[in-house]
PDB file of N, CA and C in Angstrom:
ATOM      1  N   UNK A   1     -12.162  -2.643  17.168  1.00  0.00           N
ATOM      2  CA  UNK A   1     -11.776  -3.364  15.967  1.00  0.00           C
ATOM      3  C   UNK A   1     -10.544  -4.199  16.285  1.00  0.00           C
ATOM      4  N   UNK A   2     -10.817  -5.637  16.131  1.00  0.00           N
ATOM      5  CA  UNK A   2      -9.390  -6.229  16.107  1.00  0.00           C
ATOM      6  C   UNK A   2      -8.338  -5.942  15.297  1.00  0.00           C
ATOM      7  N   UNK A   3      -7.226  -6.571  15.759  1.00  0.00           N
ATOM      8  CA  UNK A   3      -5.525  -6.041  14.908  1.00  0.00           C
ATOM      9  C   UNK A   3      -6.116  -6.237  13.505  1.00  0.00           C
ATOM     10  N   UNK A   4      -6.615  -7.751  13.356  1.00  0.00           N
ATOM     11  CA  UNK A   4      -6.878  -9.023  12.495  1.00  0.00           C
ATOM     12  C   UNK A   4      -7.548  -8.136  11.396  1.00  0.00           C
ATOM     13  N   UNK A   5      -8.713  -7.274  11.860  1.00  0.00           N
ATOM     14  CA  UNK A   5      -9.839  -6.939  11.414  1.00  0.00           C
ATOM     15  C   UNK A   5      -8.819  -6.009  10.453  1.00  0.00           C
ATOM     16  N   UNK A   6      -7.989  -4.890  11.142  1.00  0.00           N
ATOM     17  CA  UNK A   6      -7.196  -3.862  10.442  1.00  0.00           C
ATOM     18  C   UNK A   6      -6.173  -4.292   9.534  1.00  0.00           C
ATOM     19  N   UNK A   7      -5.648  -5.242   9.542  1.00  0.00           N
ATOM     20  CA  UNK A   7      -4.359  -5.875   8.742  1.00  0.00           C
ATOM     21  C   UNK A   7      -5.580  -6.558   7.491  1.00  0.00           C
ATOM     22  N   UNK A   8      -6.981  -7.038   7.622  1.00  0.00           N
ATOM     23  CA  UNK A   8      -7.065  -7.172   6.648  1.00  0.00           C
ATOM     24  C   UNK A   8      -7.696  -6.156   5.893  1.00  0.00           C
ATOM     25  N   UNK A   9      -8.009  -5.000   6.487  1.00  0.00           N
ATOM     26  CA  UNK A   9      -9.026  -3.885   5.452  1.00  0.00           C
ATOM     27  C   UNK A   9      -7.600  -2.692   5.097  1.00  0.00           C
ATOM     28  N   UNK A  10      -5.943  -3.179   5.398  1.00  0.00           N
ATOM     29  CA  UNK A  10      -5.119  -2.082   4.916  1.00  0.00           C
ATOM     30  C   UNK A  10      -4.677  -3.340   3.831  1.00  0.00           C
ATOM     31  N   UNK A  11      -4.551  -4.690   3.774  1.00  0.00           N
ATOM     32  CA  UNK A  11      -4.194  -5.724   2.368  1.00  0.00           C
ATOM     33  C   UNK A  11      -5.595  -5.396   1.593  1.00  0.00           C
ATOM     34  N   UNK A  12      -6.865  -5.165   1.939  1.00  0.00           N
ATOM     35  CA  UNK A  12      -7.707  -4.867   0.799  1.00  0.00           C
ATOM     36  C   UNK A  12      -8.075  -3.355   0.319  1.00  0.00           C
ATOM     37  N   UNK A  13      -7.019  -2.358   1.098  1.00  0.00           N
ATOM     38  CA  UNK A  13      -6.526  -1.682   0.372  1.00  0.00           C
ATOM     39  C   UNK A  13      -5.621  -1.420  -0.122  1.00  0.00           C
ATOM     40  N   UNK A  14      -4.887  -2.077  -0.671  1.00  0.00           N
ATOM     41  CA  UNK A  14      -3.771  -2.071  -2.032  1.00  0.00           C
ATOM     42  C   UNK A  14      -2.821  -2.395  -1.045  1.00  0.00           C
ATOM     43  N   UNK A  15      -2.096  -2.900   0.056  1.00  0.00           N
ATOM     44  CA  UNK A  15      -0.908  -2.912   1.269  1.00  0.00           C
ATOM     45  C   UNK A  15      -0.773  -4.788   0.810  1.00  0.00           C
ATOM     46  N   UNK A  16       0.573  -4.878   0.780  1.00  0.00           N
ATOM     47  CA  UNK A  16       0.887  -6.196   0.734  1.00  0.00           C
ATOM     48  C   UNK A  16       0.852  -6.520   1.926  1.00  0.00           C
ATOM     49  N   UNK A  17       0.904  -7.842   2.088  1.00  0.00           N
ATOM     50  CA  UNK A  17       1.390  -8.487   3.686  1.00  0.00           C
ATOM     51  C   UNK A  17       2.006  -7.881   4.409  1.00  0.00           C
ATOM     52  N   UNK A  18       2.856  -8.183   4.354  1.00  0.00           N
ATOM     53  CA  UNK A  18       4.299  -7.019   4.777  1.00  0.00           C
ATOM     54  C   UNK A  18       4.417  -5.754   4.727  1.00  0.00           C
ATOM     55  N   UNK A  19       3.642  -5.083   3.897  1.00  0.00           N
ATOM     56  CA  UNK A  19       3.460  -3.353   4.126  1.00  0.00           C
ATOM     57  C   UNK A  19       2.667  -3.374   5.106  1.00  0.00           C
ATOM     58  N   UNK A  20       1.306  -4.081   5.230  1.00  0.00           N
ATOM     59  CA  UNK A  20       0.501  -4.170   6.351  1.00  0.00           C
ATOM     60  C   UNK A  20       1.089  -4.135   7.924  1.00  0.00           C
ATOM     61  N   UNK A  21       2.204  -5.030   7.604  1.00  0.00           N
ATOM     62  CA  UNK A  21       2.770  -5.445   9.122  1.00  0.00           C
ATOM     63  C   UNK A  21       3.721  -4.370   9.602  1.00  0.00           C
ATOM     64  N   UNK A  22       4.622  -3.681   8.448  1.00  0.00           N
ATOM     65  CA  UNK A  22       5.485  -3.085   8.643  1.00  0.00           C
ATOM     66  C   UNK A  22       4.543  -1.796   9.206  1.00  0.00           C
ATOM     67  N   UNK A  23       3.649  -1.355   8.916  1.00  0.00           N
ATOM     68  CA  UNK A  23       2.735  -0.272   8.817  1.00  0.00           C
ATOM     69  C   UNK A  23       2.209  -0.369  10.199  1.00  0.00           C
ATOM     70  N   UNK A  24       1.573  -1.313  10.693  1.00  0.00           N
ATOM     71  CA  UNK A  24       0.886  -1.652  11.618  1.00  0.00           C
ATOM     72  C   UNK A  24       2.008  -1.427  12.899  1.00  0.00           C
ATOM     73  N   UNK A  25       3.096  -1.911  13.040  1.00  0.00           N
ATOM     74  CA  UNK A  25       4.168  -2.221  14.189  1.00  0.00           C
ATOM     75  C   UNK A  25       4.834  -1.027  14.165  1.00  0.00           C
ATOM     76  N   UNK A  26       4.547  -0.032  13.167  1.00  0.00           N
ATOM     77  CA  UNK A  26       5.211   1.450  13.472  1.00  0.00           C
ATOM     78  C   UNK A  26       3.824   1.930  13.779  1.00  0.00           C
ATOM     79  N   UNK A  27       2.735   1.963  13.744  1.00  0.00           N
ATOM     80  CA  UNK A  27       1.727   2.816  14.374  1.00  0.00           C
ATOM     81  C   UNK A  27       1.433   1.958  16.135  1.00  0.00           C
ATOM     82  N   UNK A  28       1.674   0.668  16.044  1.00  0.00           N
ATOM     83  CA  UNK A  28       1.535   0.400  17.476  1.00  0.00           C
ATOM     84  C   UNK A  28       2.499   1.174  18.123  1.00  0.00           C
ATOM     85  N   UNK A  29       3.706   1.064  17.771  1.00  0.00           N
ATOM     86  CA  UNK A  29       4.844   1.000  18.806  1.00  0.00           C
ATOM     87  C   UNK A  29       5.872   2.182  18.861  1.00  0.00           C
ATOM     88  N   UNK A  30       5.813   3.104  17.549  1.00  0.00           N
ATOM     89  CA  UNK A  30       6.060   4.344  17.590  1.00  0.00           C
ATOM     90  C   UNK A  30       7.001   4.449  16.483  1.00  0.00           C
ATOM     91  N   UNK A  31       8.265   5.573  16.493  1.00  0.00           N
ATOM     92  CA  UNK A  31       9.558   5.173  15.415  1.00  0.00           C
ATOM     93  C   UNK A  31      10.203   4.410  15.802  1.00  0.00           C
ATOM     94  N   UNK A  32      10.496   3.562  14.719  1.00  0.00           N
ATOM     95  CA  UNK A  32      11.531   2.607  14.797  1.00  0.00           C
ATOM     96  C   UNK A  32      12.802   2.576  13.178  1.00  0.00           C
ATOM     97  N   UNK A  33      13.940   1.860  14.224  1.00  0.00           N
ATOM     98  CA  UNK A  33      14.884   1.613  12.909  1.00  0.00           C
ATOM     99  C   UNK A  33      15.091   0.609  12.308  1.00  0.00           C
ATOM    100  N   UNK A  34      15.288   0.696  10.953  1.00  0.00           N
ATOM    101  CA  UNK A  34      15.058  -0.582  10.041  1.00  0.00           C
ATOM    102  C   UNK A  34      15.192  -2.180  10.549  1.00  0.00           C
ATOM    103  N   UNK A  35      16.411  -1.868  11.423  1.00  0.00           N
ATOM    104  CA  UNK A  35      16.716  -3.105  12.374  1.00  0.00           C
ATOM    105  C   UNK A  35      15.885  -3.559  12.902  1.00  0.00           C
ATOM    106  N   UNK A  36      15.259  -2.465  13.738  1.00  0.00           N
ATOM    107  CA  UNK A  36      14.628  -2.933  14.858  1.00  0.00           C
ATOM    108  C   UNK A  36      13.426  -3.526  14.326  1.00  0.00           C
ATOM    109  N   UNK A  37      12.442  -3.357  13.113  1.00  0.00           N
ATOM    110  CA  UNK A  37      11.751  -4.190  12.324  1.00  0.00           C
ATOM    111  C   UNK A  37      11.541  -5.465  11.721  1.00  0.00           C
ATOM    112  N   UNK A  38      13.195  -5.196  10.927  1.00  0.00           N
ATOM    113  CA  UNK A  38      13.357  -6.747  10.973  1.00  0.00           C
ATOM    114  C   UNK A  38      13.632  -7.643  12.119  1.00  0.00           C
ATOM    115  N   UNK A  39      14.052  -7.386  13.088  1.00  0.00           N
ATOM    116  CA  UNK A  39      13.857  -7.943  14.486  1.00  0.00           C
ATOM    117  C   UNK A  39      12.689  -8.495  15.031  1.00  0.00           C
ATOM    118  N   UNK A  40      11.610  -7.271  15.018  1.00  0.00           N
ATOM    119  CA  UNK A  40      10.503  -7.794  15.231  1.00  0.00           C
ATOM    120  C   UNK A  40       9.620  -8.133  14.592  1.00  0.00           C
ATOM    121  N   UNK A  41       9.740  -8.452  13.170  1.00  0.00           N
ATOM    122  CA  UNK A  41       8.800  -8.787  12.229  1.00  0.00           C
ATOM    123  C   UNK A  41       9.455 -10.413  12.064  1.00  0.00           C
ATOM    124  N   UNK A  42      10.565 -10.518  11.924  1.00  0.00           N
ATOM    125  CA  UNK A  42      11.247 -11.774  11.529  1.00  0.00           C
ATOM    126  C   UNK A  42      11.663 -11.795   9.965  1.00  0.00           C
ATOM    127  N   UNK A  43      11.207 -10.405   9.493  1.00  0.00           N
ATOM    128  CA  UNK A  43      11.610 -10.838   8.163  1.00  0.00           C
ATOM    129  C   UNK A  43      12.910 -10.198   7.149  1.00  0.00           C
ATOM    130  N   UNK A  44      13.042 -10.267   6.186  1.00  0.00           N
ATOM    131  CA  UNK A  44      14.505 -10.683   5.863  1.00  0.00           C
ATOM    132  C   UNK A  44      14.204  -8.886   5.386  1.00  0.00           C
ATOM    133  N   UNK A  45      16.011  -8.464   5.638  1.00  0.00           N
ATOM    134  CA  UNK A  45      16.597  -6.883   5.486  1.00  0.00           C
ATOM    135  C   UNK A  45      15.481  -6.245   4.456  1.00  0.00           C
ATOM    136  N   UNK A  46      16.058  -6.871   3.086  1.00  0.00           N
ATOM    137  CA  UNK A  46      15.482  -6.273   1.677  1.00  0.00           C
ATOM    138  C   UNK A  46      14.076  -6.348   1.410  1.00  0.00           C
ATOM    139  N   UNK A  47      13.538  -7.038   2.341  1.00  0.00           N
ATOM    140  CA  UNK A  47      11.790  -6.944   2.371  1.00  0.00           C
ATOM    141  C   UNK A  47      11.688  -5.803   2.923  1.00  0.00           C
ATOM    142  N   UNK A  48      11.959  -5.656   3.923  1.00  0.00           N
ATOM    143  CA  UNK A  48      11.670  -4.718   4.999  1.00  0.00           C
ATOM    144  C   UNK A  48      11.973  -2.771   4.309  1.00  0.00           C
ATOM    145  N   UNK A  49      13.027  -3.268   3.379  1.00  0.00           N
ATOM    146  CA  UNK A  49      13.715  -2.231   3.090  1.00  0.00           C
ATOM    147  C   UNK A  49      12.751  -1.774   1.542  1.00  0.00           C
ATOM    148  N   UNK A  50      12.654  -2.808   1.228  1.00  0.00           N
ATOM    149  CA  UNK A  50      11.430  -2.603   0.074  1.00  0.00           C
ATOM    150  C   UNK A  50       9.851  -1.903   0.348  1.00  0.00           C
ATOM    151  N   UNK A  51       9.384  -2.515   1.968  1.00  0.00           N
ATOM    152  CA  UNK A  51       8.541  -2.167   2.234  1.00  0.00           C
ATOM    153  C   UNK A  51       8.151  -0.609   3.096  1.00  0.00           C
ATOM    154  N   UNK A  52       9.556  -0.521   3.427  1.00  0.00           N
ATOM    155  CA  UNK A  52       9.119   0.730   4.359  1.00  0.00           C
ATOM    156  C   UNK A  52       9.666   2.077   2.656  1.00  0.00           C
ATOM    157  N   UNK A  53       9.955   1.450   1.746  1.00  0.00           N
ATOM    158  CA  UNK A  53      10.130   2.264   0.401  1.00  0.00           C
ATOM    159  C   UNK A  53       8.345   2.582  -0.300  1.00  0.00           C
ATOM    160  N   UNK A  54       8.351   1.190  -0.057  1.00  0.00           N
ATOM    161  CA  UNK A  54       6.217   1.337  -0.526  1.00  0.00           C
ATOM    162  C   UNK A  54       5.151   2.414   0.142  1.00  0.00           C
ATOM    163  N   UNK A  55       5.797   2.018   1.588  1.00  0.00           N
ATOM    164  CA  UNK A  55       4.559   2.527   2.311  1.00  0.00           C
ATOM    165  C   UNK A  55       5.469   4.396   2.549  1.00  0.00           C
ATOM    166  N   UNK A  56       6.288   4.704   2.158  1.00  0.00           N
ATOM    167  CA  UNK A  56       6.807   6.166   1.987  1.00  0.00           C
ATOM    168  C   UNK A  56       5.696   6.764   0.910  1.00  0.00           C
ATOM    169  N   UNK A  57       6.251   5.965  -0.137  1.00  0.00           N
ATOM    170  CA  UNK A  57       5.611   6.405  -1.702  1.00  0.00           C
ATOM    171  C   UNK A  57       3.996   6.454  -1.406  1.00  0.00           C
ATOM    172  N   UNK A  58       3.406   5.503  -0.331  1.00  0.00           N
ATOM    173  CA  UNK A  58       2.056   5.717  -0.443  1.00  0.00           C
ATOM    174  C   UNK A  58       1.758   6.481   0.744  1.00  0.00           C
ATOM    175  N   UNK A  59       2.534   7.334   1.230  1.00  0.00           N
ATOM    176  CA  UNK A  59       2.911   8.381   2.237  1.00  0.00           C
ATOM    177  C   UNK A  59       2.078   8.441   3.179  1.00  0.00           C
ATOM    178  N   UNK A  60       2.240   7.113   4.234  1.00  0.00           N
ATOM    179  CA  UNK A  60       1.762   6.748   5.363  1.00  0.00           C
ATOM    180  C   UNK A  60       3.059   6.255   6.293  1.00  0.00           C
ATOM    181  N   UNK A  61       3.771   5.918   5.839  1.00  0.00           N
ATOM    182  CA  UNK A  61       5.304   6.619   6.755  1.00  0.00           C
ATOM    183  C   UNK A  61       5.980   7.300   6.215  1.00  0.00           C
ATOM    184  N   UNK A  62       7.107   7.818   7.077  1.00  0.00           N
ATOM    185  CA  UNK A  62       7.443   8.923   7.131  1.00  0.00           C
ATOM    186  C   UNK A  62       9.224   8.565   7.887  1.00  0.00           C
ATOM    187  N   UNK A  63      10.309   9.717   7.405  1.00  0.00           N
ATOM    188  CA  UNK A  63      11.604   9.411   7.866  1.00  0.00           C
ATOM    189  C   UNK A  63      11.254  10.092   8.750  1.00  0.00           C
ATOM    190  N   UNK A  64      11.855   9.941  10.354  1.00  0.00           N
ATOM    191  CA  UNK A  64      11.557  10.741  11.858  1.00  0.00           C
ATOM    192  C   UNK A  64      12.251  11.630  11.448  1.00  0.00           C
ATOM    193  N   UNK A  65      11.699  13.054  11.995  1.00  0.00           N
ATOM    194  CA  UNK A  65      12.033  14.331  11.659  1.00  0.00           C
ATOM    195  C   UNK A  65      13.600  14.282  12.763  1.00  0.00           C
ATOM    196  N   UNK A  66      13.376  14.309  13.983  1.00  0.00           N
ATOM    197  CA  UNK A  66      14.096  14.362  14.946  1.00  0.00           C
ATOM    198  C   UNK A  66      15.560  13.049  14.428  1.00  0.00           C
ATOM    199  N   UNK A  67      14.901  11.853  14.094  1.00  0.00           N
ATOM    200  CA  UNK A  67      16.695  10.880  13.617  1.00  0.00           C
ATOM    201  C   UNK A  67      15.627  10.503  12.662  1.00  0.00           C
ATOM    202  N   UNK A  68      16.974  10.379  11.582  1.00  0.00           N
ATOM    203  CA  UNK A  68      16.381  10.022  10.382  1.00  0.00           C
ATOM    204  C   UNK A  68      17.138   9.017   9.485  1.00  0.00           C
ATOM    205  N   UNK A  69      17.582   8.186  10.719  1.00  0.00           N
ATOM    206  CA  UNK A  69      17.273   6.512  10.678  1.00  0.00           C
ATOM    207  C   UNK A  69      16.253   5.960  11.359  1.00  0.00           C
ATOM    208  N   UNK A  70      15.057   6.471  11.722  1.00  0.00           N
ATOM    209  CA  UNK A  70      13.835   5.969  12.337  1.00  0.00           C
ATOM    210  C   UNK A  70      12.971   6.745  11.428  1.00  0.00           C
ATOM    211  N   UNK A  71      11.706   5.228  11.482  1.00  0.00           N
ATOM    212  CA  UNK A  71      10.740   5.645  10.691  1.00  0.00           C
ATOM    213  C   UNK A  71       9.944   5.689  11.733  1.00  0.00           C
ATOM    214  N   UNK A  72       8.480   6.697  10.829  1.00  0.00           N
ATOM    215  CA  UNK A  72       7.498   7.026  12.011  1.00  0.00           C
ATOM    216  C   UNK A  72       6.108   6.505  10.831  1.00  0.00           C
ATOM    217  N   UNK A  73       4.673   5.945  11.856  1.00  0.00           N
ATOM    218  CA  UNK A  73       3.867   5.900  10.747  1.00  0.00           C
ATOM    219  C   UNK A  73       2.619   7.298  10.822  1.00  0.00           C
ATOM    220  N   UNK A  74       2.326   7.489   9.862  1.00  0.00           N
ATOM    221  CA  UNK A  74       0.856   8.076  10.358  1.00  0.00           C
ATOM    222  C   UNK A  74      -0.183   7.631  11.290  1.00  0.00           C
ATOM    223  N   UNK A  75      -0.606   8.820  12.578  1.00  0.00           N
ATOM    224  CA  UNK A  75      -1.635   7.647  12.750  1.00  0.00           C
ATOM    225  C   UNK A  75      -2.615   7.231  12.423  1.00  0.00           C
ATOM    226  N   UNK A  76      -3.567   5.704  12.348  1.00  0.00           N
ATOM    227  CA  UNK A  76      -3.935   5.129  11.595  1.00  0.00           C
ATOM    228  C   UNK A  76      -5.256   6.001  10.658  1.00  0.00           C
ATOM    229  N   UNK A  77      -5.900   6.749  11.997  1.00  0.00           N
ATOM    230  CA  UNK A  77      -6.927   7.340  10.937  1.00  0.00           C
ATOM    231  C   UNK A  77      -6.407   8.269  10.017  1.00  0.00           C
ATOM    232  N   UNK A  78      -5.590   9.082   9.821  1.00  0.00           N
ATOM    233  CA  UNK A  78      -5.163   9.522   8.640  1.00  0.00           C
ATOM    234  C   UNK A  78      -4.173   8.603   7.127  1.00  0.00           C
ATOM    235  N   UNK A  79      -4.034   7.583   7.801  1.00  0.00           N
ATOM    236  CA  UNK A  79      -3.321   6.684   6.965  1.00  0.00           C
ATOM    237  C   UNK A  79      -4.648   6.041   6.435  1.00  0.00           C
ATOM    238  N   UNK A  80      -5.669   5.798   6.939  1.00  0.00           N
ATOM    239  CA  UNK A  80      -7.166   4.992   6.802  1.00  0.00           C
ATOM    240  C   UNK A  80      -7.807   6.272   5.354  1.00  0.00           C
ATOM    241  N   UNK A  81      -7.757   7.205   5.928  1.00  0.00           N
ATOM    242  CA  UNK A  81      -8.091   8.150   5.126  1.00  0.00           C
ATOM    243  C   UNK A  81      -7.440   8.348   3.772  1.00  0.00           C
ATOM    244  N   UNK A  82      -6.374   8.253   3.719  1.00  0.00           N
ATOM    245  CA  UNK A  82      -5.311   8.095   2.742  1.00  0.00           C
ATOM    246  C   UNK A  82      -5.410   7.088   1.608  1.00  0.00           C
ATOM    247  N   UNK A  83      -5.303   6.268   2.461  1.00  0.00           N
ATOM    248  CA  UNK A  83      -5.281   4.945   1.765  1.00  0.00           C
ATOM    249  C   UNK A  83      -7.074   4.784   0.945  1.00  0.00           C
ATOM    250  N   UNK A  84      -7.777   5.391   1.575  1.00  0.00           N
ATOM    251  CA  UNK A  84      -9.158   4.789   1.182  1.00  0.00           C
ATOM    252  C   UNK A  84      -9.466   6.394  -0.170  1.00  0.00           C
ATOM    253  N   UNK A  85      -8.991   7.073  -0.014  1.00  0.00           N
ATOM    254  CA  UNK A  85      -8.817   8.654  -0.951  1.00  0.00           C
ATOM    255  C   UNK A  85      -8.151   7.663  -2.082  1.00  0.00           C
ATOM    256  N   UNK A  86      -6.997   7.310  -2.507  1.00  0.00           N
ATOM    257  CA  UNK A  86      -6.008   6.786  -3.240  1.00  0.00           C
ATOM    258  C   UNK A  86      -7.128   5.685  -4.025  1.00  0.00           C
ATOM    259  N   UNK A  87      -7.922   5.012  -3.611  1.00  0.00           N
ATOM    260  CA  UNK A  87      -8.527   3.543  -3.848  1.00  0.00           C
ATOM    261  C   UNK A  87      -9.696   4.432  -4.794  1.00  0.00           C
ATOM    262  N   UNK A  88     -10.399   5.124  -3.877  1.00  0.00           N
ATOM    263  CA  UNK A  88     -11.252   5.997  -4.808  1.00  0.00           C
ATOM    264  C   UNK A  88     -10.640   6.502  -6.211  1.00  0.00           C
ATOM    265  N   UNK A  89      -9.409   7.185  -6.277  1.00  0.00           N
ATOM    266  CA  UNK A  89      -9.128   7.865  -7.396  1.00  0.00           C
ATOM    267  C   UNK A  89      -8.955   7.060  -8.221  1.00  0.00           C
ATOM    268  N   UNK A  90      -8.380   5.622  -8.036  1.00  0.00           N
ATOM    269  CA  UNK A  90      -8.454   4.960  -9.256  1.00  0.00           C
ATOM    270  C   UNK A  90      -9.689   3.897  -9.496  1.00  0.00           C
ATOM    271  N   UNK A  91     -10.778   4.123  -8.552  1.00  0.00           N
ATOM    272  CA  UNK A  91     -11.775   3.743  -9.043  1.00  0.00           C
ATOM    273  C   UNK A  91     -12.409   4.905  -9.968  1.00  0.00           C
ATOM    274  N   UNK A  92     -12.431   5.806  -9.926  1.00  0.00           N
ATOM    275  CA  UNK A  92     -12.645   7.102 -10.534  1.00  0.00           C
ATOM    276  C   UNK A  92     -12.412   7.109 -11.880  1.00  0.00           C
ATOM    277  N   UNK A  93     -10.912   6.705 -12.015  1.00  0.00           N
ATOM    278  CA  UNK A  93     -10.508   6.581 -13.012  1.00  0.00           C
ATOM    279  C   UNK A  93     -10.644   5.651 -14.100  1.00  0.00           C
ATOM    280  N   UNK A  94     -10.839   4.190 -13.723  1.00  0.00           N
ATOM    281  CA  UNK A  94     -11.582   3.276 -14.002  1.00  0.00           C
ATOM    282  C   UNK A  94     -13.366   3.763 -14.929  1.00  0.00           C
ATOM    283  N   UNK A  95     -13.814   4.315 -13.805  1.00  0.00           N
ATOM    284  CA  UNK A  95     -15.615   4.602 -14.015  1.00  0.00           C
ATOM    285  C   UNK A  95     -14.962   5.374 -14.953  1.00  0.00           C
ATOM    286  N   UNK A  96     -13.930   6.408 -15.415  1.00  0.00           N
ATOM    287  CA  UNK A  96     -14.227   7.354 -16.647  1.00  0.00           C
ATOM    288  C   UNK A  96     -13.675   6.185 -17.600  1.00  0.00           C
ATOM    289  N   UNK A  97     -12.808   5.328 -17.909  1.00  0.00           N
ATOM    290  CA  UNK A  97     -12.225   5.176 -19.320  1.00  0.00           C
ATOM    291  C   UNK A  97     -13.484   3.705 -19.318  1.00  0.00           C
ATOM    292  N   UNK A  98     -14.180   3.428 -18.507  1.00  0.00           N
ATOM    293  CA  UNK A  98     -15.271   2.497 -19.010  1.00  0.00           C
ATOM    294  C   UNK A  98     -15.827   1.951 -20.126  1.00  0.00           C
ATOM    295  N   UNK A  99     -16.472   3.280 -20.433  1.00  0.00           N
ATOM    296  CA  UNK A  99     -16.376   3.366 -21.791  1.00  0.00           C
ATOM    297  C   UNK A  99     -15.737   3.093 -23.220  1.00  0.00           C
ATOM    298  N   UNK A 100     -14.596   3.508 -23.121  1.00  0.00           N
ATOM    299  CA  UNK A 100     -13.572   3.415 -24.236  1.00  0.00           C
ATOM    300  C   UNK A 100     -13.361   2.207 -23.842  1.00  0.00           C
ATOM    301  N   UNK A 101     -13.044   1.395 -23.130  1.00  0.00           N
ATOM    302  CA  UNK A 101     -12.755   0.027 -22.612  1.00  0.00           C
ATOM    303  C   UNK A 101     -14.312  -1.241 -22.707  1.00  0.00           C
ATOM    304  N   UNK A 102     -15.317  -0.719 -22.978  1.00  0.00           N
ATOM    305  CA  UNK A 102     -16.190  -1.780 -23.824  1.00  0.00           C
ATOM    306  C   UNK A 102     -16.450  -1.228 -24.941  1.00  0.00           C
ATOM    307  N   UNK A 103     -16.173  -0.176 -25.598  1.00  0.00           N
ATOM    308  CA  UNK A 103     -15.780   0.057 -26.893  1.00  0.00           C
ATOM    309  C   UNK A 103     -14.754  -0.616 -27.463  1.00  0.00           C
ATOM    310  N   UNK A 104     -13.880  -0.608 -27.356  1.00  0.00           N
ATOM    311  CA  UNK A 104     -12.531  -1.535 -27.406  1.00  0.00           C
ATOM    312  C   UNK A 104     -12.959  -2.882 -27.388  1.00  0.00           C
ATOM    313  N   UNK A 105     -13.436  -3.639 -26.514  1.00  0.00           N
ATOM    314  CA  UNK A 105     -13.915  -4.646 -26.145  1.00  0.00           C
ATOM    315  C   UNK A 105     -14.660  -5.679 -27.050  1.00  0.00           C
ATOM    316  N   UNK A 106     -16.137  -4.621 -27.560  1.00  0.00           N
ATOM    317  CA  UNK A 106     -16.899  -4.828 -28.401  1.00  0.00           C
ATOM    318  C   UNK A 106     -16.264  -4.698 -29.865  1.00  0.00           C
ATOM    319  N   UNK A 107     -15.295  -3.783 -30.472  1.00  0.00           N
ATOM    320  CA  UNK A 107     -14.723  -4.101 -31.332  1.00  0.00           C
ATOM    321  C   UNK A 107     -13.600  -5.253 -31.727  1.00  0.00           C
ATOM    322  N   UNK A 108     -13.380  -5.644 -31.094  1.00  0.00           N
ATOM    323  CA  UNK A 108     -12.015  -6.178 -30.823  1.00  0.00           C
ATOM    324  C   UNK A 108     -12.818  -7.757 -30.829  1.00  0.00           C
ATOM    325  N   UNK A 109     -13.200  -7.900 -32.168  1.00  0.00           N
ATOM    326  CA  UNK A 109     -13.649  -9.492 -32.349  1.00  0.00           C
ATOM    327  C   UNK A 109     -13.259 -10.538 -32.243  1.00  0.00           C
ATOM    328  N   UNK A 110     -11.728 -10.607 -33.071  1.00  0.00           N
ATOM    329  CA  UNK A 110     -11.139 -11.200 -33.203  1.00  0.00           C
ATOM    330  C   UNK A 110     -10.019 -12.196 -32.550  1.00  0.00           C
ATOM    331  N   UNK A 111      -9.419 -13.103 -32.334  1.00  0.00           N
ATOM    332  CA  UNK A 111      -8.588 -13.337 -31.269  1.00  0.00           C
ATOM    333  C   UNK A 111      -7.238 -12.873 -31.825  1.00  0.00           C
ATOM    334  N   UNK A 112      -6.740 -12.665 -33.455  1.00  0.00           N
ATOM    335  CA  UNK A 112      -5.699 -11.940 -33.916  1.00  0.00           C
ATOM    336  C   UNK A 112      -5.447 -10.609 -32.959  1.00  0.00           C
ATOM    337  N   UNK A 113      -7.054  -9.963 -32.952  1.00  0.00           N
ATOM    338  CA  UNK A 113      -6.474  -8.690 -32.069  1.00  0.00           C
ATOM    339  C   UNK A 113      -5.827  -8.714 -30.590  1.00  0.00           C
ATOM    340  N   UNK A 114      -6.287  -9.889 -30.100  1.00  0.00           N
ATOM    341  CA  UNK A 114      -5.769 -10.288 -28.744  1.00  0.00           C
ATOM    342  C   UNK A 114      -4.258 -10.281 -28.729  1.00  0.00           C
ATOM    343  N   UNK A 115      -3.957 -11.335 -30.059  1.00  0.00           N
ATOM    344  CA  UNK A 115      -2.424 -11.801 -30.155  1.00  0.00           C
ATOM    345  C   UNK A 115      -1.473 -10.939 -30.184  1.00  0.00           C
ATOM    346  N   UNK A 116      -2.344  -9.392 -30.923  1.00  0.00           N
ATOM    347  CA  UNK A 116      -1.228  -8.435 -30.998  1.00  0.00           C
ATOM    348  C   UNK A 116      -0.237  -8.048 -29.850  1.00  0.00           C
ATOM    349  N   UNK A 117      -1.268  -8.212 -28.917  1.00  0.00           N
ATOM    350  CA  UNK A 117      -0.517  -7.315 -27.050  1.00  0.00           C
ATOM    351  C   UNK A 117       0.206  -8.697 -26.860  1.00  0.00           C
TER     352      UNK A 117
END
């Protein structure tokens, strides 16, 4: 599988640009420190710092156990796994309120009711 191929099936699972990249250059290349990211990504502190905050919360990196000013990523097949578990649940969630949501839909004649939200 190309890089190309993977950077675009982790942005079409919910990963911005930049989570993608940040994600990707810690599973190539191992832990790294915030610096050393923006170094090699080119991109600016507070992105970087935003992004390695995203991809924590969607807990596919990780603070290095050993220094913990280096981040570490999962490797990819469990981050693949992760990420594609997460996509399911809120398709899941979606398929249940379906319902109530063309109920809603179908009632909701009016464009007054629109205006309310």
């Amino acid at each position: 599988m190309s890089l190309q191929r993977v950077f675009k099936t982790l942005v079409s699972l919910d990963l911005s640009h930049i989570d993608a990249k940040v994600y990707m250059i810690l599973a190539l290349t191992g832990p790294k420190k915030k610096l050393s990211i923006v170094n090699d990504l080119k991109i600016n502190k507070q992105q970087i710092s935003q992004s390695l905050v995203n991809l924590q919360n969607r807990g596919i990196i990780l603070t290095d156990l050993k220094n913990k000013n280096e981040f570490v990523a999962l490797p990819f097949e469990k981050a693949l796994e992760l990420l594609i578990k997460t996509e399911k649940a809120k398709t899941q969630i979606l398929q249940e309120t379906k319902k109530t949501l063309l109920s809603d839909w179908k009632t909701s004649t009016t464009e007054k009711d629109y205006e309310k939200n």
